[in-house]
C-alpha atoms as a PDB file:
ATOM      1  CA  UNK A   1      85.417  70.134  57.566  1.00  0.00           C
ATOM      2  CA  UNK A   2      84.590  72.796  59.886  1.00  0.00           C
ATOM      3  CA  UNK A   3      87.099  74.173  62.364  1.00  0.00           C
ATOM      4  CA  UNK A   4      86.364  76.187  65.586  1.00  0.00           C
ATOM      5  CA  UNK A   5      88.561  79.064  66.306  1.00  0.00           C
ATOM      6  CA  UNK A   6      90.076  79.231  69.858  1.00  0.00           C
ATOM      7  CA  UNK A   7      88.776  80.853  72.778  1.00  0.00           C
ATOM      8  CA  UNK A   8      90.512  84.365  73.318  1.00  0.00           C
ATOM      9  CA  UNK A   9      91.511  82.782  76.586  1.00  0.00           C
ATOM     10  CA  UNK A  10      93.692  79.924  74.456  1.00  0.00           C
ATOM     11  CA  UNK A  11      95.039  82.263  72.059  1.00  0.00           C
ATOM     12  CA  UNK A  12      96.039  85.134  74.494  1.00  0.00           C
ATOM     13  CA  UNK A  13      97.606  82.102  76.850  1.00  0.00           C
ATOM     14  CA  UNK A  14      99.201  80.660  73.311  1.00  0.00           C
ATOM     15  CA  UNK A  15     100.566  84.391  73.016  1.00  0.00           C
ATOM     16  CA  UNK A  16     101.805  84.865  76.294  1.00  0.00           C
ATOM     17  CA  UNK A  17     103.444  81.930  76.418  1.00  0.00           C
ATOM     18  CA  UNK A  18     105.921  82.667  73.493  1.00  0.00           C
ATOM     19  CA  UNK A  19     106.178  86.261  75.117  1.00  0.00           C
ATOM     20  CA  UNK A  20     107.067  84.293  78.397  1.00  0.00           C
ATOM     21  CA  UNK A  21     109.909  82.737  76.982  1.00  0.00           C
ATOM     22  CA  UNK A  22     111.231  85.326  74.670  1.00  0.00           C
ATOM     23  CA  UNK A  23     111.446  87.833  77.655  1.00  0.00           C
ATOM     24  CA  UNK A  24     112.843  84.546  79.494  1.00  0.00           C
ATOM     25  CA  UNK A  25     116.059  84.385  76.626  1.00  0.00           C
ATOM     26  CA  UNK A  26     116.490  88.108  77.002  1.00  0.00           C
ATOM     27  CA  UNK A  27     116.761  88.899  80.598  1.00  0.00           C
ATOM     28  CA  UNK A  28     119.209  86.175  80.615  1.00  0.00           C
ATOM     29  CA  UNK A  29     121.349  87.111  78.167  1.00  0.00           C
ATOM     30  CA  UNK A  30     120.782  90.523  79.452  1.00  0.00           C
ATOM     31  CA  UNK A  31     122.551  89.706  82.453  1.00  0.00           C
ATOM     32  CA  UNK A  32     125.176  88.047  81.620  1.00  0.00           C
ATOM     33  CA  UNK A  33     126.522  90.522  79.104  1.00  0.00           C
ATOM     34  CA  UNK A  34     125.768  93.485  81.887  1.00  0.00           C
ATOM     35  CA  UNK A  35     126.936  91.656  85.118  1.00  0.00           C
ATOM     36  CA  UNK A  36     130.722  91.788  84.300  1.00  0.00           C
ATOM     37  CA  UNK A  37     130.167  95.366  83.612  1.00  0.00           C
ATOM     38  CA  UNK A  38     128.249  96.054  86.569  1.00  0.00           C
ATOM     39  CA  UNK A  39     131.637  97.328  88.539  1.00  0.00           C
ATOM     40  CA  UNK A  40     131.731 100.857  86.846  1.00  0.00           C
ATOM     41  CA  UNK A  41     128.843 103.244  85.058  1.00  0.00           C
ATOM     42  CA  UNK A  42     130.576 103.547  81.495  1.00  0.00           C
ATOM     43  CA  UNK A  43     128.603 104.912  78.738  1.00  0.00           C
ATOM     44  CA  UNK A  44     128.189 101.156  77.584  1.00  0.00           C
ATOM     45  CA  UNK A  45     126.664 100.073  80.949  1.00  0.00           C
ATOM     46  CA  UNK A  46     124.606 102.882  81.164  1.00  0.00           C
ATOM     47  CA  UNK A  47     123.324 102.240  77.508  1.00  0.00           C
ATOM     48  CA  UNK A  48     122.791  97.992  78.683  1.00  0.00           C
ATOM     49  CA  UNK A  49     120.875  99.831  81.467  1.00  0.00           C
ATOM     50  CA  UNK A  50     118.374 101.588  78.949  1.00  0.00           C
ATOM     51  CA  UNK A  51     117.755  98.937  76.844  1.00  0.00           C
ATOM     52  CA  UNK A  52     116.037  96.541  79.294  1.00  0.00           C
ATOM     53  CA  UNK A  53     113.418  98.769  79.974  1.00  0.00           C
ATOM     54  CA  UNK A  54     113.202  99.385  76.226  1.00  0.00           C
ATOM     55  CA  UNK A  55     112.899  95.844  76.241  1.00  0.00           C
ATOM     56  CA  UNK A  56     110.060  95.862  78.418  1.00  0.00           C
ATOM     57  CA  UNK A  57     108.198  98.714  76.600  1.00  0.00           C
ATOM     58  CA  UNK A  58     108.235  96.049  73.508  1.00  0.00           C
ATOM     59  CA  UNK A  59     107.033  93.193  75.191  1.00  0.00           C
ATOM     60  CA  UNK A  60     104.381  95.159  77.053  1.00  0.00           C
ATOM     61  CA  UNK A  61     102.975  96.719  73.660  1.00  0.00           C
ATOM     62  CA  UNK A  62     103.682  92.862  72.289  1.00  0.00           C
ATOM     63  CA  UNK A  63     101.205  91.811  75.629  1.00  0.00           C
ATOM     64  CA  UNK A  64      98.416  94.635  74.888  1.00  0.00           C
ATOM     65  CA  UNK A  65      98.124  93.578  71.365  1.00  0.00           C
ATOM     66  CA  UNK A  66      98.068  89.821  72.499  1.00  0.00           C
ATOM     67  CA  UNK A  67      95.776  90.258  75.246  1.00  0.00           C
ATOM     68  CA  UNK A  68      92.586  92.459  73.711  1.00  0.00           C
ATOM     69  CA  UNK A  69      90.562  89.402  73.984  1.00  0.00           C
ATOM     70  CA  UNK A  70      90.309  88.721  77.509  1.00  0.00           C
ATOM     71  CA  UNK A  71      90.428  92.148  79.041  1.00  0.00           C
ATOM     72  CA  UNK A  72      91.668  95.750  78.689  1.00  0.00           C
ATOM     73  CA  UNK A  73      95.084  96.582  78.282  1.00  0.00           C
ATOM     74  CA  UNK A  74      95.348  99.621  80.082  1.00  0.00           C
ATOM     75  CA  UNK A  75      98.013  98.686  82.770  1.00  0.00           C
ATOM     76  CA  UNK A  76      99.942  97.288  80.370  1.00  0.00           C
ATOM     77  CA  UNK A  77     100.005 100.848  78.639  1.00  0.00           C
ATOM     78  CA  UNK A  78     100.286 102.322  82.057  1.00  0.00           C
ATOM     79  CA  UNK A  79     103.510 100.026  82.192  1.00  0.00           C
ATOM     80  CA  UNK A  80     104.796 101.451  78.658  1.00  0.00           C
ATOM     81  CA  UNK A  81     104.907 104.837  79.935  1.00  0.00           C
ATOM     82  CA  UNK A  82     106.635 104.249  83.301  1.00  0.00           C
ATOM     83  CA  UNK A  83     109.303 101.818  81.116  1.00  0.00           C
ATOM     84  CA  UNK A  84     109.991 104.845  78.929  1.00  0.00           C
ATOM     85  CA  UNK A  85     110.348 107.069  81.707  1.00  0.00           C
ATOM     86  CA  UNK A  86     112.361 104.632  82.979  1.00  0.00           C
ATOM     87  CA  UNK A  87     115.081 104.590  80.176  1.00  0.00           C
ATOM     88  CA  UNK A  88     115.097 107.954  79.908  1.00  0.00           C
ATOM     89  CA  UNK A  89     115.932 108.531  83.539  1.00  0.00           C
ATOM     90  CA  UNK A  90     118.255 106.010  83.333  1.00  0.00           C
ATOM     91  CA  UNK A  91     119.922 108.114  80.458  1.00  0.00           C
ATOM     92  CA  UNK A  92     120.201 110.883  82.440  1.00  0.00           C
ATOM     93  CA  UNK A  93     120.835 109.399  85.182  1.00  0.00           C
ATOM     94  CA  UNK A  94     123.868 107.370  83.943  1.00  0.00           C
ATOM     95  CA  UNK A  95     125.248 110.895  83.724  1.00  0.00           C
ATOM     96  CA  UNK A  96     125.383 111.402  87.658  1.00  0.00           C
ATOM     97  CA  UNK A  97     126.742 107.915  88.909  1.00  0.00           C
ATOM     98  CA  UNK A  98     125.449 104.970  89.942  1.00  0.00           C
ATOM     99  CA  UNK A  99     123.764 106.304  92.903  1.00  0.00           C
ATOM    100  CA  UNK A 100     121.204 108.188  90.707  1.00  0.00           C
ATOM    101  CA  UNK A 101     120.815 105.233  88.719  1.00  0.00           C
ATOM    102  CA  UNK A 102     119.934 102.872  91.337  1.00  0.00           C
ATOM    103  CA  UNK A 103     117.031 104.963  92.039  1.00  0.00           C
ATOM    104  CA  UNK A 104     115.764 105.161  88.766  1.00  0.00           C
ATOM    105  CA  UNK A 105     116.095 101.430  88.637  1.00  0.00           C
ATOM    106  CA  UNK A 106     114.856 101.032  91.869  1.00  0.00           C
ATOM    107  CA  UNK A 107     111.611 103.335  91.613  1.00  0.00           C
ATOM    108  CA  UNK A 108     111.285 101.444  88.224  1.00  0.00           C
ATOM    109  CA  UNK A 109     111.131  98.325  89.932  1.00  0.00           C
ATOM    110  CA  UNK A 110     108.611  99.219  92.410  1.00  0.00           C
ATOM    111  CA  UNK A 111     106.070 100.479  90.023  1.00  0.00           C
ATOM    112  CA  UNK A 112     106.719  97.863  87.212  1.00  0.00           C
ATOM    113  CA  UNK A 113     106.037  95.209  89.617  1.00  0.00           C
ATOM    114  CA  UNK A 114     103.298  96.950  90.578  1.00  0.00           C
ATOM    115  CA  UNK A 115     101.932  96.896  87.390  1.00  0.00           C
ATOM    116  CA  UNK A 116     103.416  93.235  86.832  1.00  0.00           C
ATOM    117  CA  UNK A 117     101.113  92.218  89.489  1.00  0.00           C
ATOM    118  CA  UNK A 118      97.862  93.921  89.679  1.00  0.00           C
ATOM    119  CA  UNK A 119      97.896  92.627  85.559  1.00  0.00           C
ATOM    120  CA  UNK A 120      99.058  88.872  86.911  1.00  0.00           C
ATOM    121  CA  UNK A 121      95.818  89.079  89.691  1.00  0.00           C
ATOM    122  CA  UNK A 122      93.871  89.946  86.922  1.00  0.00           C
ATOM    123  CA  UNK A 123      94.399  86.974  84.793  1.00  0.00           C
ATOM    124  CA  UNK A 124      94.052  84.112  87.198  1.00  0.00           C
ATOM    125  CA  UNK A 125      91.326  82.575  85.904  1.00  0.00           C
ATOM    126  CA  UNK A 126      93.933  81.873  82.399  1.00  0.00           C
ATOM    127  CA  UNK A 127      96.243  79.817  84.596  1.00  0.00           C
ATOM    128  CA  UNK A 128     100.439  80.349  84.676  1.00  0.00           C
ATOM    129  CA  UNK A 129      99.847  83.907  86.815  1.00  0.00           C
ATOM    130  CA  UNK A 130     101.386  83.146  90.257  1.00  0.00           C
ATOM    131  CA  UNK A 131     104.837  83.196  89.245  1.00  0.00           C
ATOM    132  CA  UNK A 132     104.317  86.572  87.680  1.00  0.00           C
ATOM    133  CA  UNK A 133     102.442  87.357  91.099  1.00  0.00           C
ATOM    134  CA  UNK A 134     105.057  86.371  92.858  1.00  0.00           C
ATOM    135  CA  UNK A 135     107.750  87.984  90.367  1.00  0.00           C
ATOM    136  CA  UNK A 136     105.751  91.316  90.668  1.00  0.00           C
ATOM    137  CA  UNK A 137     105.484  91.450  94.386  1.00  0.00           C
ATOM    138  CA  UNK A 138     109.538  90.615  94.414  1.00  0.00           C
ATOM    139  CA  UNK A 139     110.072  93.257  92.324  1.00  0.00           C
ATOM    140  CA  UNK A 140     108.218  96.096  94.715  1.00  0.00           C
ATOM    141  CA  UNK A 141     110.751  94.482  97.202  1.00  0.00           C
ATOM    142  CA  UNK A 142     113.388  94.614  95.319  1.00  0.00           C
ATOM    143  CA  UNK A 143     113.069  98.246  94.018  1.00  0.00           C
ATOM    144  CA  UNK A 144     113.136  99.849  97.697  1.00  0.00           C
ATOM    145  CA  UNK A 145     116.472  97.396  98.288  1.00  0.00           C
ATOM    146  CA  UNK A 146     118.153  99.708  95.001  1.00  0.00           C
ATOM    147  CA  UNK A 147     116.769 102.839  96.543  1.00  0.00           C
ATOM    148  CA  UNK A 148     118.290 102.581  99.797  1.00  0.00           C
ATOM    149  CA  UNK A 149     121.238 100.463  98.113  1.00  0.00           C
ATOM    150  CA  UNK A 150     121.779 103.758  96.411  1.00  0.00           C
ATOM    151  CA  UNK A 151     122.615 105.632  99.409  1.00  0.00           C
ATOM    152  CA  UNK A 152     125.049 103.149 101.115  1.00  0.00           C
ATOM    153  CA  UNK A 153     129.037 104.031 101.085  1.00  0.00           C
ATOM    154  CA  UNK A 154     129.986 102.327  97.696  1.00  0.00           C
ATOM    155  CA  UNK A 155     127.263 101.444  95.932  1.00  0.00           C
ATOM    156  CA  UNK A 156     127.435  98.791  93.181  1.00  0.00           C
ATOM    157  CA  UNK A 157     125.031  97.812  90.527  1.00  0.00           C
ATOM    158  CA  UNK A 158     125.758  94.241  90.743  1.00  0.00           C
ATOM    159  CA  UNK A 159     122.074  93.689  92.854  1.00  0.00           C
ATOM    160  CA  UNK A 160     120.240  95.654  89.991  1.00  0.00           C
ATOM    161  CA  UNK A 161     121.518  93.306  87.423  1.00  0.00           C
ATOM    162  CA  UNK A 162     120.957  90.725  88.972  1.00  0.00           C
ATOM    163  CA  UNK A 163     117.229  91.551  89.461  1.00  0.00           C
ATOM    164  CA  UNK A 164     116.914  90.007  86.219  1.00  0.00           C
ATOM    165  CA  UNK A 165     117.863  86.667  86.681  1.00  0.00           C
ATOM    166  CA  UNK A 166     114.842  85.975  89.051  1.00  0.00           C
ATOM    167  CA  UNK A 167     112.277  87.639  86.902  1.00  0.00           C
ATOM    168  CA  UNK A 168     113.866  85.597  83.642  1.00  0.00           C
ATOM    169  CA  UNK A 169     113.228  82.148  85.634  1.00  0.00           C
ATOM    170  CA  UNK A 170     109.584  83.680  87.018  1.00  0.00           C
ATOM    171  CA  UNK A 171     108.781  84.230  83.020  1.00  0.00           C
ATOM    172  CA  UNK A 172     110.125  80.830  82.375  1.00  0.00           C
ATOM    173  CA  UNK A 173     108.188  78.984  84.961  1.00  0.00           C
ATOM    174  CA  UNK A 174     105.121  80.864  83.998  1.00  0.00           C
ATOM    175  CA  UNK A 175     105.519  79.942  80.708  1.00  0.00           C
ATOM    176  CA  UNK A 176     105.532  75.965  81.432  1.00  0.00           C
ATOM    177  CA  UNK A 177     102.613  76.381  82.889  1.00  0.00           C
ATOM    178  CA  UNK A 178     100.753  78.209  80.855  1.00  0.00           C
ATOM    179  CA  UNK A 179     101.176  75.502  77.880  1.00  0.00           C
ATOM    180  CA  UNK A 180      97.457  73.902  79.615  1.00  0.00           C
ATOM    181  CA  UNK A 181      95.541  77.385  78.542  1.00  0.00           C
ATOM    182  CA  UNK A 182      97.785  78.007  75.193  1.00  0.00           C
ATOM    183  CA  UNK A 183      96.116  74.466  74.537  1.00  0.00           C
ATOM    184  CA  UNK A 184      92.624  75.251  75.273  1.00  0.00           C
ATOM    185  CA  UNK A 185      92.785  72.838  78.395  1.00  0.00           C
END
């Protein structure tokens, strides 16, 4: 009996789509265990704020490995670097209030989801990409809202956590639909 081995299209899909829902699980537990700290910059929320672009320095590494077969992975080590930057500014940052880390976040945002969605445009033809389209052109959005957020009277943090919960259910829709290519359909 002969078998064929799947198309690098199938098998990255196959890959992003556990990816999809992992980062799905995490975002969403990610928020609900840094939401009710959101009120006050402790050293605790500051270190919840480090680890989800930690997170996303995994999963993008996790996404390069995957995706070799169907195309270069340079923006997705472009998007390592600016997520480890990222943390680390949020480190320091954390030290300085919450206005300094809302513009870490923020700037994080914008170029993530900058990244997020030039990589998304570049996979259309593998199906399940508009919701990260959408999520990455949201995110651009919603990075200049934490940057000016920053300078308002009281600023909270609240917004910036919550930024997750949309890109979790953006992951999770994309995911769904990207169960045609992880089949080879």
């Amino acid at each position: 009996m002969t078998t064929l081995a799947p198309s690098g299209v199938s098998t990255t899909a196959a890959a992003l789509r556990r990816l999809y829902f992992g980062r799905f699980a995490f975002a969403i537990v990610w928020a609900a265990v840094t939401f009710p700290l959101a009120a006050h910059l402790t050293p605790l929320t500051v270190a919840l704020l480090v680890i989800y672009p930690l997170f996303d320095v995994a999963a993008a590494v996790v996404d390069a490995r995957s995706s070799r077969a169907t195309g270069t992975p340079a923006l997705l080590y472009v998007n390592v670097a600016i997520s480890l930057l990222a943390a680390v500014g949020l480190a320091i940052a954390g030290a300085s209030g919450i206005p300094a880390a809302l513009r870490v976040w923020g700037a994080w945002a914008v170029v993530a989801g900058l990244v997020q969605l030039l990589v998304a445009v570049s996979r259309r033809k593998m199906g399940g990409q508009w919701p990260m389209i959408i999520s990455g052109g949201i995110s651009v959005l919603a990075g200049g809202s934490f940057i000016a957020a920053a300078s308002a009277d009281n600023p909270v943090l609240t917004n910036a956590v919550g930024y997750a919960i949309p890109g979790a259910i953006f992951f999770l829709i994309s995911a769904i639909r990207l169960s045609r290519g992880a089949k080879g359909n």
